[in-house]
N, C-alpha and C. Protein backbone atom coordinates (compact mmCIF):
# COMPACT_ATOMS: atom_id res chain seq x y z
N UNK A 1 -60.85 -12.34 21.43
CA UNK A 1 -60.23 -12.08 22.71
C UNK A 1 -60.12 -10.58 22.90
N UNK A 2 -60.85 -10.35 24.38
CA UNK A 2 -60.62 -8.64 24.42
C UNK A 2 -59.13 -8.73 24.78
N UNK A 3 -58.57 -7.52 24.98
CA UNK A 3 -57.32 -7.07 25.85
C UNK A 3 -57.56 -6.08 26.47
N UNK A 4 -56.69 -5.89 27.43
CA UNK A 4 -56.41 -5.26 28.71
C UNK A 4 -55.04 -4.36 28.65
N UNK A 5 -54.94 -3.73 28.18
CA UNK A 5 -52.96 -3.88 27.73
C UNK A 5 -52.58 -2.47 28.53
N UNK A 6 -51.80 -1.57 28.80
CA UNK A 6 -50.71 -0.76 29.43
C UNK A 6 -51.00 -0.09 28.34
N UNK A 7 -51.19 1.50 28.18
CA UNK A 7 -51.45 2.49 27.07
C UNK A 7 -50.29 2.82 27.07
N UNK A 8 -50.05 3.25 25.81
CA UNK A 8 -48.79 4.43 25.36
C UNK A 8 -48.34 5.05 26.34
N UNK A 9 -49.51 5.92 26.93
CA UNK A 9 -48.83 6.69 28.36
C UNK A 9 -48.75 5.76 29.52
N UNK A 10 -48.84 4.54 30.03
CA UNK A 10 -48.82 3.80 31.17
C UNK A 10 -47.05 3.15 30.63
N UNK A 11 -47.04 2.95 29.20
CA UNK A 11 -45.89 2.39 28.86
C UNK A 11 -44.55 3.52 29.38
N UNK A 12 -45.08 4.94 28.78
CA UNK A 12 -43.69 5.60 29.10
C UNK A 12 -43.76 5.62 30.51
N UNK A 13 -44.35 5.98 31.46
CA UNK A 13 -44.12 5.55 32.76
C UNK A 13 -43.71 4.58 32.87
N UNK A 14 -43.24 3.37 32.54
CA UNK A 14 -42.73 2.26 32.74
C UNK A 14 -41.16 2.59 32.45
N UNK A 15 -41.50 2.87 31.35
CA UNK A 15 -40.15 3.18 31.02
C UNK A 15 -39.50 4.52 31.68
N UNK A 16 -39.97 5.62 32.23
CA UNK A 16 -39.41 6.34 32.78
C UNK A 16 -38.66 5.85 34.44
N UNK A 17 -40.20 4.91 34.92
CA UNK A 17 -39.07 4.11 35.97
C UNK A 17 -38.18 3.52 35.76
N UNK A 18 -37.97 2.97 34.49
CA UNK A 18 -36.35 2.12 34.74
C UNK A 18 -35.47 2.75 34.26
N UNK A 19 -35.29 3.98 34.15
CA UNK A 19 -34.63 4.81 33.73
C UNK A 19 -34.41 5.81 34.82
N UNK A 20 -34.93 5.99 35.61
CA UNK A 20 -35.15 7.05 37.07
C UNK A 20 -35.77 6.36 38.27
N UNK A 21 -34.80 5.47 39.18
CA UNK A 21 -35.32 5.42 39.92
C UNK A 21 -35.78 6.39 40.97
N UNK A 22 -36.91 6.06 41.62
CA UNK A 22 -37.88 6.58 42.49
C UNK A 22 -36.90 6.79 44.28
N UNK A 23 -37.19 7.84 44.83
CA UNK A 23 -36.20 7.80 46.04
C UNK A 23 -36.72 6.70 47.07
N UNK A 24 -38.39 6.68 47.29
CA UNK A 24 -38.97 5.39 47.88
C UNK A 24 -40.20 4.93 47.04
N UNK A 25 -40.44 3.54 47.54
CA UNK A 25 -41.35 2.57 47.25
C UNK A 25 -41.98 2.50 48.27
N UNK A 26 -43.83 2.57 47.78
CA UNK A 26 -44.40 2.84 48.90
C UNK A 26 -45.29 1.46 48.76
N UNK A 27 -46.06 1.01 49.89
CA UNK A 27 -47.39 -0.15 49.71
C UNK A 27 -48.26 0.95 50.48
N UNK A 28 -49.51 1.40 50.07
CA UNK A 28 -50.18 1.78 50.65
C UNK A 28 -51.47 0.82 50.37
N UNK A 29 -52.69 1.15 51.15
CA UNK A 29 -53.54 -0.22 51.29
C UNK A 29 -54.12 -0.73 49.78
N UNK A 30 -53.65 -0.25 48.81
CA UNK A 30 -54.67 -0.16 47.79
C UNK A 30 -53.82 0.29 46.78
N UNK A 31 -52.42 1.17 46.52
CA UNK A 31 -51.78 1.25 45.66
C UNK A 31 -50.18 0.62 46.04
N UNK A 32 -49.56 0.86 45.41
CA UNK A 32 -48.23 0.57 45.20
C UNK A 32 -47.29 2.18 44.45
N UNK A 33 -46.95 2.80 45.64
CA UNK A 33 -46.53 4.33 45.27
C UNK A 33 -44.58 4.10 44.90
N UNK A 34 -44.48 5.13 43.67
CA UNK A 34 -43.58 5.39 43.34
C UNK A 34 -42.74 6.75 43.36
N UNK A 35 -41.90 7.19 44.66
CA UNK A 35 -42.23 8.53 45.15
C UNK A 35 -40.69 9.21 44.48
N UNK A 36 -41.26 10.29 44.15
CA UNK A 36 -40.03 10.67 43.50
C UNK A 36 -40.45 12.30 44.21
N UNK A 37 -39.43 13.74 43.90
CA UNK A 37 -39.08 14.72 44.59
C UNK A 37 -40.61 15.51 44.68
N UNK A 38 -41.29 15.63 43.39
CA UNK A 38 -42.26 16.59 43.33
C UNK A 38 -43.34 15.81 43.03
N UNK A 39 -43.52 14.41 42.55
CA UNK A 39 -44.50 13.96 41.92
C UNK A 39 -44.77 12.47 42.74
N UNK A 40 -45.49 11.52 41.89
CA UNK A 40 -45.91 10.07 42.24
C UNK A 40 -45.66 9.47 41.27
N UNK A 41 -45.76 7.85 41.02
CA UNK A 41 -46.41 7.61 40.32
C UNK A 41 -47.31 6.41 40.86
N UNK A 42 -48.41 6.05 40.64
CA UNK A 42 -49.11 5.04 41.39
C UNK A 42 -49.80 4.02 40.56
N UNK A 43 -49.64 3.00 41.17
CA UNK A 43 -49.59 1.71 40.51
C UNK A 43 -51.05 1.10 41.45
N UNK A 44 -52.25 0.97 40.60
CA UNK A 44 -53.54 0.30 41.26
C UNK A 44 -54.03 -0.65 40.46
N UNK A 45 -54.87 -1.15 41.03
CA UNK A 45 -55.96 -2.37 40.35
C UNK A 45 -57.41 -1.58 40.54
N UNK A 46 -57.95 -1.42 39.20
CA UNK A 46 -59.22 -1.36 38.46
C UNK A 46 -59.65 -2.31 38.27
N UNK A 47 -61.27 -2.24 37.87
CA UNK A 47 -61.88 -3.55 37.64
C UNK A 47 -61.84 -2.93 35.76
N UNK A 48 -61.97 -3.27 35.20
CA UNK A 48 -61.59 -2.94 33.39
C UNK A 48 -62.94 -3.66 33.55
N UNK A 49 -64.01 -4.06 33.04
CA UNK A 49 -64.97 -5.14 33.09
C UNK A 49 -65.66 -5.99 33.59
N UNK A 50 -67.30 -5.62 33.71
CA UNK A 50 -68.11 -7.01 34.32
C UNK A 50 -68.36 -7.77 33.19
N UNK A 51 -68.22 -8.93 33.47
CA UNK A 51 -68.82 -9.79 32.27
C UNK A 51 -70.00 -10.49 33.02
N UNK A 52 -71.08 -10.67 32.70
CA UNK A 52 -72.33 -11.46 32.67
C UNK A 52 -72.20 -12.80 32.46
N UNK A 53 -72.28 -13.80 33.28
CA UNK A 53 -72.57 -15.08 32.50
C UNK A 53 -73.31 -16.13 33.08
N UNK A 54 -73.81 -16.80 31.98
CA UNK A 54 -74.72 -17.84 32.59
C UNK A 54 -74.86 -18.79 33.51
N UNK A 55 -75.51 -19.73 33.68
CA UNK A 55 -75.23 -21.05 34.26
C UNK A 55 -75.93 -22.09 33.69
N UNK A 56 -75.78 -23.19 34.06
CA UNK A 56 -76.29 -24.55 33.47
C UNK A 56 -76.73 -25.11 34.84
N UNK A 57 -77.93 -25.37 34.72
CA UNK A 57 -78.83 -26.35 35.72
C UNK A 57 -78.80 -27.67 35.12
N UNK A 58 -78.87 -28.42 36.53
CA UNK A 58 -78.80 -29.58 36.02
C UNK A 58 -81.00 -30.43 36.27
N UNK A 59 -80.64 -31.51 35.45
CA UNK A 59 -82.04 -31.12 35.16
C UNK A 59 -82.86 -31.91 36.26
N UNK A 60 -82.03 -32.85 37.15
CA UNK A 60 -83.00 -33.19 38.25
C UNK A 60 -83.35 -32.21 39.22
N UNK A 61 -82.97 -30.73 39.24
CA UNK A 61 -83.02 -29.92 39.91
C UNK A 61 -84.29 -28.81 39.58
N UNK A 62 -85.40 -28.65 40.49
CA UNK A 62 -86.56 -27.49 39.63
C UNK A 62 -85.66 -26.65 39.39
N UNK A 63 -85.72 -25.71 38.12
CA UNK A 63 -85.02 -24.50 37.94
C UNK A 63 -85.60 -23.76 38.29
N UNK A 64 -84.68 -22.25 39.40
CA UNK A 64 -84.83 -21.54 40.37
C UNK A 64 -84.56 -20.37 39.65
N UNK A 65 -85.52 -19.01 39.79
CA UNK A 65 -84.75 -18.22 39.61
C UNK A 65 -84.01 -17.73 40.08
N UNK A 66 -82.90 -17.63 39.07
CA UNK A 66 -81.17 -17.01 39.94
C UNK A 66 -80.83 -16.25 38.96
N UNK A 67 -80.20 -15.26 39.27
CA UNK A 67 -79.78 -14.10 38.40
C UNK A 67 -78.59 -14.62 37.97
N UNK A 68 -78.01 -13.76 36.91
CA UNK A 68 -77.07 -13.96 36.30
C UNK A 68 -75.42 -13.81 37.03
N UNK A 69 -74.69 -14.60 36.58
CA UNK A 69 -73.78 -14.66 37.76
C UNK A 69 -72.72 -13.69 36.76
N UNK A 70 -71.75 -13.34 37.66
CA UNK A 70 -70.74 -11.98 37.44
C UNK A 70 -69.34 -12.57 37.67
N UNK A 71 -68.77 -11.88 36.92
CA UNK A 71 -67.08 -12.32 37.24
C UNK A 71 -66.00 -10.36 36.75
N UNK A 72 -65.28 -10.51 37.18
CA UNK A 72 -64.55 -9.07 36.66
C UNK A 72 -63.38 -9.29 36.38
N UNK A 73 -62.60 -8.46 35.43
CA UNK A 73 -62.08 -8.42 34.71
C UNK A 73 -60.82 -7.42 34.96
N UNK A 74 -59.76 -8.01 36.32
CA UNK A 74 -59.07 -6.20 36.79
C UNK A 74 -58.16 -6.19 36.33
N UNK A 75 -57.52 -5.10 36.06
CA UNK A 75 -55.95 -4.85 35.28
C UNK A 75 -55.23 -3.59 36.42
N UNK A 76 -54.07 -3.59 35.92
CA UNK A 76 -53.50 -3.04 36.88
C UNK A 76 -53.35 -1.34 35.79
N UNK A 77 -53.12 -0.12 36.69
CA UNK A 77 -53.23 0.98 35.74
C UNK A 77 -51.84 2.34 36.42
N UNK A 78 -51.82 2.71 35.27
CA UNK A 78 -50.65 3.43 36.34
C UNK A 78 -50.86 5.08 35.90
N UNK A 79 -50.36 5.75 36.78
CA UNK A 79 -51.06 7.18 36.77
C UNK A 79 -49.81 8.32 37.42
N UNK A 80 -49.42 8.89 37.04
CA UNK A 80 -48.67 10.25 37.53
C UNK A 80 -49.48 10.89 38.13
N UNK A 81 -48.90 11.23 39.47
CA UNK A 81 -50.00 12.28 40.12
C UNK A 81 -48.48 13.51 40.68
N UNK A 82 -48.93 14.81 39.90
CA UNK A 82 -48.21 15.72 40.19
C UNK A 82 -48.21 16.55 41.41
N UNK A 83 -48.21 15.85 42.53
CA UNK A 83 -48.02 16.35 43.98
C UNK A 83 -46.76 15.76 44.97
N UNK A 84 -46.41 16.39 45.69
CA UNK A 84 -45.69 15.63 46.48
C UNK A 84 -46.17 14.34 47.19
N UNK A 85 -45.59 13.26 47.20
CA UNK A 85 -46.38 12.32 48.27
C UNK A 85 -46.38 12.56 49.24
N UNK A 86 -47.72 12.08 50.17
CA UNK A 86 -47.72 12.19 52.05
C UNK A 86 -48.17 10.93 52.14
N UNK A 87 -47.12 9.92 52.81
CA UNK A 87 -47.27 8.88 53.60
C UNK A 87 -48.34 9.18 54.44
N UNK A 88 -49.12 7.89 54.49
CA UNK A 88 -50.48 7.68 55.83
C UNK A 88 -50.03 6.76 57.01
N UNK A 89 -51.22 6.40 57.59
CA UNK A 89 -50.74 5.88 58.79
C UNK A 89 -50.53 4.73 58.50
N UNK A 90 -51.54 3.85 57.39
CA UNK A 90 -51.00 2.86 56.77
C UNK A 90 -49.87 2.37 55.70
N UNK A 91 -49.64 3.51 55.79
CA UNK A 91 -48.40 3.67 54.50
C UNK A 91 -47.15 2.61 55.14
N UNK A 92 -46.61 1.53 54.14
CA UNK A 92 -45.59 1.01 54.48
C UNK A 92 -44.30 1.25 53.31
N UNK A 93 -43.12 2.05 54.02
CA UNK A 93 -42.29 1.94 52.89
C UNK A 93 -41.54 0.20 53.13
N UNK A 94 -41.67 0.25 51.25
CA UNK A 94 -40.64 -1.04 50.96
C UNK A 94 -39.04 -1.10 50.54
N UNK A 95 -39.05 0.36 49.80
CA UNK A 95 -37.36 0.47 49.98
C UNK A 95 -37.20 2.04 49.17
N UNK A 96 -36.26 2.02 50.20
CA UNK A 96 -35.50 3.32 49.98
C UNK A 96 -34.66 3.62 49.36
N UNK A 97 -34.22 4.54 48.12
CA UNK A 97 -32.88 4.93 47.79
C UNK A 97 -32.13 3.99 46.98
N UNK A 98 -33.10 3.09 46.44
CA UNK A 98 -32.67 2.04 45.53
C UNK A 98 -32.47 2.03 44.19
N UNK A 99 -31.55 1.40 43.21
CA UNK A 99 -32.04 1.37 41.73
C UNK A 99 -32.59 0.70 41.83
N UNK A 100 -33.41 1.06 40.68
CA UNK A 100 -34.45 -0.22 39.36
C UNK A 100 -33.19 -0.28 38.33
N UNK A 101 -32.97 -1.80 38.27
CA UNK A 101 -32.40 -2.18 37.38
C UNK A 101 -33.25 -2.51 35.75
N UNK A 102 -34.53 -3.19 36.42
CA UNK A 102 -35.34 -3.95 35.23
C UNK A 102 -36.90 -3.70 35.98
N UNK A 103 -37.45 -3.66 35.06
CA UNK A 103 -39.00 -3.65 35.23
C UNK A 103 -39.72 -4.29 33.95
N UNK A 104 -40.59 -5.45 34.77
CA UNK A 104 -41.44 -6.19 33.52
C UNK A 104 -43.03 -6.15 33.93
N UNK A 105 -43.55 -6.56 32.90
CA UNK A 105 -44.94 -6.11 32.88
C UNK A 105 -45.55 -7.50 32.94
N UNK A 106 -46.70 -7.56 34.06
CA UNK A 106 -47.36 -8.90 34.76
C UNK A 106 -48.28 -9.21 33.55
N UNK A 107 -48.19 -10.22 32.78
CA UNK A 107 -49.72 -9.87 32.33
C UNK A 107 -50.27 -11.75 32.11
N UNK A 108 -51.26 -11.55 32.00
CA UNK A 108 -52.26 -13.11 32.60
C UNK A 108 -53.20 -12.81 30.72
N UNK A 109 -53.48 -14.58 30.76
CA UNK A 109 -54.74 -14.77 30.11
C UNK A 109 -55.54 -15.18 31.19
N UNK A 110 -57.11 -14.24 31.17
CA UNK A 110 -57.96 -14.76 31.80
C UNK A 110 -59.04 -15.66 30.74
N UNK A 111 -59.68 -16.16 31.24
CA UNK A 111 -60.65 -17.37 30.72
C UNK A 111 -62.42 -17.39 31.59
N UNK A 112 -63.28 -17.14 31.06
CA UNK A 112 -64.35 -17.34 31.62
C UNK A 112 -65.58 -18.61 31.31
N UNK A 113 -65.64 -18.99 31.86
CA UNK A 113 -66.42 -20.46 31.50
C UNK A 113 -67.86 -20.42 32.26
N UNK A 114 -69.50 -20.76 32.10
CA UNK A 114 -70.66 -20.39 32.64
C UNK A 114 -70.23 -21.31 34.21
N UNK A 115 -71.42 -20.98 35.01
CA UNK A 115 -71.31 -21.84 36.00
C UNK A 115 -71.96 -23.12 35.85
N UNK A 116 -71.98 -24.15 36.68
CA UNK A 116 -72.48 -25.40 36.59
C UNK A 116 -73.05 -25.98 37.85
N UNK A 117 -74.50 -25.70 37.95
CA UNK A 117 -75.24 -25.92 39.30
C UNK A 117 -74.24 -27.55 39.57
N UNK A 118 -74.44 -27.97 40.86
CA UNK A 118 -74.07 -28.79 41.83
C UNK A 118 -74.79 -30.20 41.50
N UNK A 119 -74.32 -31.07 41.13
CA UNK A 119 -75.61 -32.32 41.18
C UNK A 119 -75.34 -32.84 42.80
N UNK A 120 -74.98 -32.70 43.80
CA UNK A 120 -75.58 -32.55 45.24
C UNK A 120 -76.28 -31.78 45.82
N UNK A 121 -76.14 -29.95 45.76
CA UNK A 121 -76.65 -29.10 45.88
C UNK A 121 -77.22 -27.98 45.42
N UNK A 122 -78.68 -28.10 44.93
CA UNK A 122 -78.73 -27.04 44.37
C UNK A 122 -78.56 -25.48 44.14
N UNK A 123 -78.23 -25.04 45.14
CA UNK A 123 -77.85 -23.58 45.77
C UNK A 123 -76.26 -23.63 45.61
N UNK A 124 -75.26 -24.85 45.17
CA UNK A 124 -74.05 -24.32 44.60
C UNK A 124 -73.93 -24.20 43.55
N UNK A 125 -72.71 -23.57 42.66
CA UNK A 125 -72.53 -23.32 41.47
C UNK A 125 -70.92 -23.03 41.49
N UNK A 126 -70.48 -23.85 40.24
CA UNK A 126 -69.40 -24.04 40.41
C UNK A 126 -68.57 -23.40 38.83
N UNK A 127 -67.21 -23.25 38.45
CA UNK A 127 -67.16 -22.54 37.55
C UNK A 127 -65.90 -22.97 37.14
N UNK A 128 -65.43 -23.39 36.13
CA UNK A 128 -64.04 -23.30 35.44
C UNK A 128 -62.82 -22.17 35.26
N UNK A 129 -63.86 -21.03 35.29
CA UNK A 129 -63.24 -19.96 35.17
C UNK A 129 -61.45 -19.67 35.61
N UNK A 130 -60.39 -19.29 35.13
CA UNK A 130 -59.26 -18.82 35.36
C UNK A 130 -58.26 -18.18 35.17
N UNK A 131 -57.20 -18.05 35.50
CA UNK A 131 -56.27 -17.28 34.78
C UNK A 131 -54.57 -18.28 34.23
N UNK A 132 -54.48 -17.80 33.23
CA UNK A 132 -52.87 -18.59 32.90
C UNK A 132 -52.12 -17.93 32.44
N UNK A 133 -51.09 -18.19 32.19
CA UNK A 133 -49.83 -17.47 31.55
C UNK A 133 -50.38 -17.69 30.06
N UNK A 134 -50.24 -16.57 29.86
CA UNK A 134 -50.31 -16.10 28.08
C UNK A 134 -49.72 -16.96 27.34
N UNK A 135 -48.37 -17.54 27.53
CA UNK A 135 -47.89 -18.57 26.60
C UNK A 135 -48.54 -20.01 26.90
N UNK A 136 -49.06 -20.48 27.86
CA UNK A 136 -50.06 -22.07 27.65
C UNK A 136 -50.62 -22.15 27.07
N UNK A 137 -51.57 -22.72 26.97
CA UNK A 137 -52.48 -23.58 26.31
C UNK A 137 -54.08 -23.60 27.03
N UNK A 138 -54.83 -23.14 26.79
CA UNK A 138 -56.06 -23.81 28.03
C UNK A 138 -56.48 -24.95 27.27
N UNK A 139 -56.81 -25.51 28.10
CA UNK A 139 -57.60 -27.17 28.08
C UNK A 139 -58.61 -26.61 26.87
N UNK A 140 -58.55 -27.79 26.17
CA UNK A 140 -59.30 -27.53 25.25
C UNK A 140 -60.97 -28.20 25.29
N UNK A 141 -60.96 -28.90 26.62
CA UNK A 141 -62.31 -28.91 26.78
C UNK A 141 -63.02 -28.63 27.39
N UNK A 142 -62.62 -27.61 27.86
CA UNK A 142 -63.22 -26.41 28.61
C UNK A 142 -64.16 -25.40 27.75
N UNK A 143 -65.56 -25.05 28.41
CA UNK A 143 -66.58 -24.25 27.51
C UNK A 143 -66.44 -22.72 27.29
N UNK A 144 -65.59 -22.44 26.99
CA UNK A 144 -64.42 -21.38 27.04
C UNK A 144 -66.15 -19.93 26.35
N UNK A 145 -66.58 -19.22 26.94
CA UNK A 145 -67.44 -18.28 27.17
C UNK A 145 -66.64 -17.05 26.37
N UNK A 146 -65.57 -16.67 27.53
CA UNK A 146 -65.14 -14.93 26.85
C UNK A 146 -63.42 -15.21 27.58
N UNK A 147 -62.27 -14.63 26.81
CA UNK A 147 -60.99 -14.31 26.96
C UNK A 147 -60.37 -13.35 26.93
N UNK A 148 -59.87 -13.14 27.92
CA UNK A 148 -58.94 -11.50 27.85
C UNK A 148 -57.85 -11.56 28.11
N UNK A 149 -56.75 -10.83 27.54
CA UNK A 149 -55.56 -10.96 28.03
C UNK A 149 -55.45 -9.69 28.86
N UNK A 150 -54.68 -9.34 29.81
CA UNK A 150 -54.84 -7.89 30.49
C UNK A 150 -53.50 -8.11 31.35
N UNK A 151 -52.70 -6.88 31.44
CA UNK A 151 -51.38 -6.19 31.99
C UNK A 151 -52.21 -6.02 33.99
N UNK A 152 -51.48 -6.58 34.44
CA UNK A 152 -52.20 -7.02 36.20
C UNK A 152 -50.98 -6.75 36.71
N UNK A 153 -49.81 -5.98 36.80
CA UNK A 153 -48.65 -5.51 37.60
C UNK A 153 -47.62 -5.13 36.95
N UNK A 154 -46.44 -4.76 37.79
CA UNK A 154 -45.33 -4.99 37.29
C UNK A 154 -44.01 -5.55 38.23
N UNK A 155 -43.29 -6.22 37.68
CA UNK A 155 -42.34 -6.91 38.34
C UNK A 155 -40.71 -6.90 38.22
């Protein structure tokens, strides 16, 4: 199983927010801003990984060439940026002037499984592939390909 995990330095930022709250909380289209007097801190989704994977034809079907099918692998990453923030036009604040009492860290098992052409259609392809909470179980008869665990927010 790969991992995905929150580095040493993504951790003390974690921990520096719940220790200092931020004066606002920002949603901008693509991050999640943490605005404090002189600095940021910003909270995004990366893709961490393509994984490659196969498929299974089924055999009343001529086999077609089809490229290899793709799935990704995103984690969430967090970053100090030493500037003042400037709200955009899309910028929505979510709250102002608030404590952080608690802050926890999102994190998922993902699961990748090949695809499985369609026995109606050949041009679909269908996939097991998912994500679960780290403490379940996945089905164990599932053709379990590649597993990652990976840090995807915070809450």
């Amino acid at each position: 199983m790969k991992e995905y995990l929150f580095s040493e330095k993504e951790l003390k930022l974690i921990e520096f927010l719940k220790s200092n709250s931020p004066k606002r909380i920002w949603l901008e289209p693509i991050f999640y801003i943490f605005e404090y007097d002189n600095f940021y801190i910003e909270l995004g989704i990366e893709c961490a990984e393509k994984i490659q994977l196969g498929y299974l034809p089924e055999k009343k079907f001529t086999t077609q060439p089809i490229t290899d099918f793709h799935q990704y692998v995103m984690v969430a990453k967090l970053k100090k940026v030493n500037h003042k923030f400037k709200s955009q036009e899309g910028s929505e604040l979510l709250i102002e002037n608030e404590k952080i009492t608690d802050v926890n860290i999102v994190r998922t098992l993902l699961f990748y499984c090949q695809h499985v052409q369609s026995k109606e259609h050949s041009h679909i392809f269908n996939t097991e592939s998912s994500q679960i909470n780290p403490n379940l179980e996945i089905n164990k008869e599932l053709k379990i390909e590649r597993t990652c665990l990976a840090d995807v927010g915070l809450w």
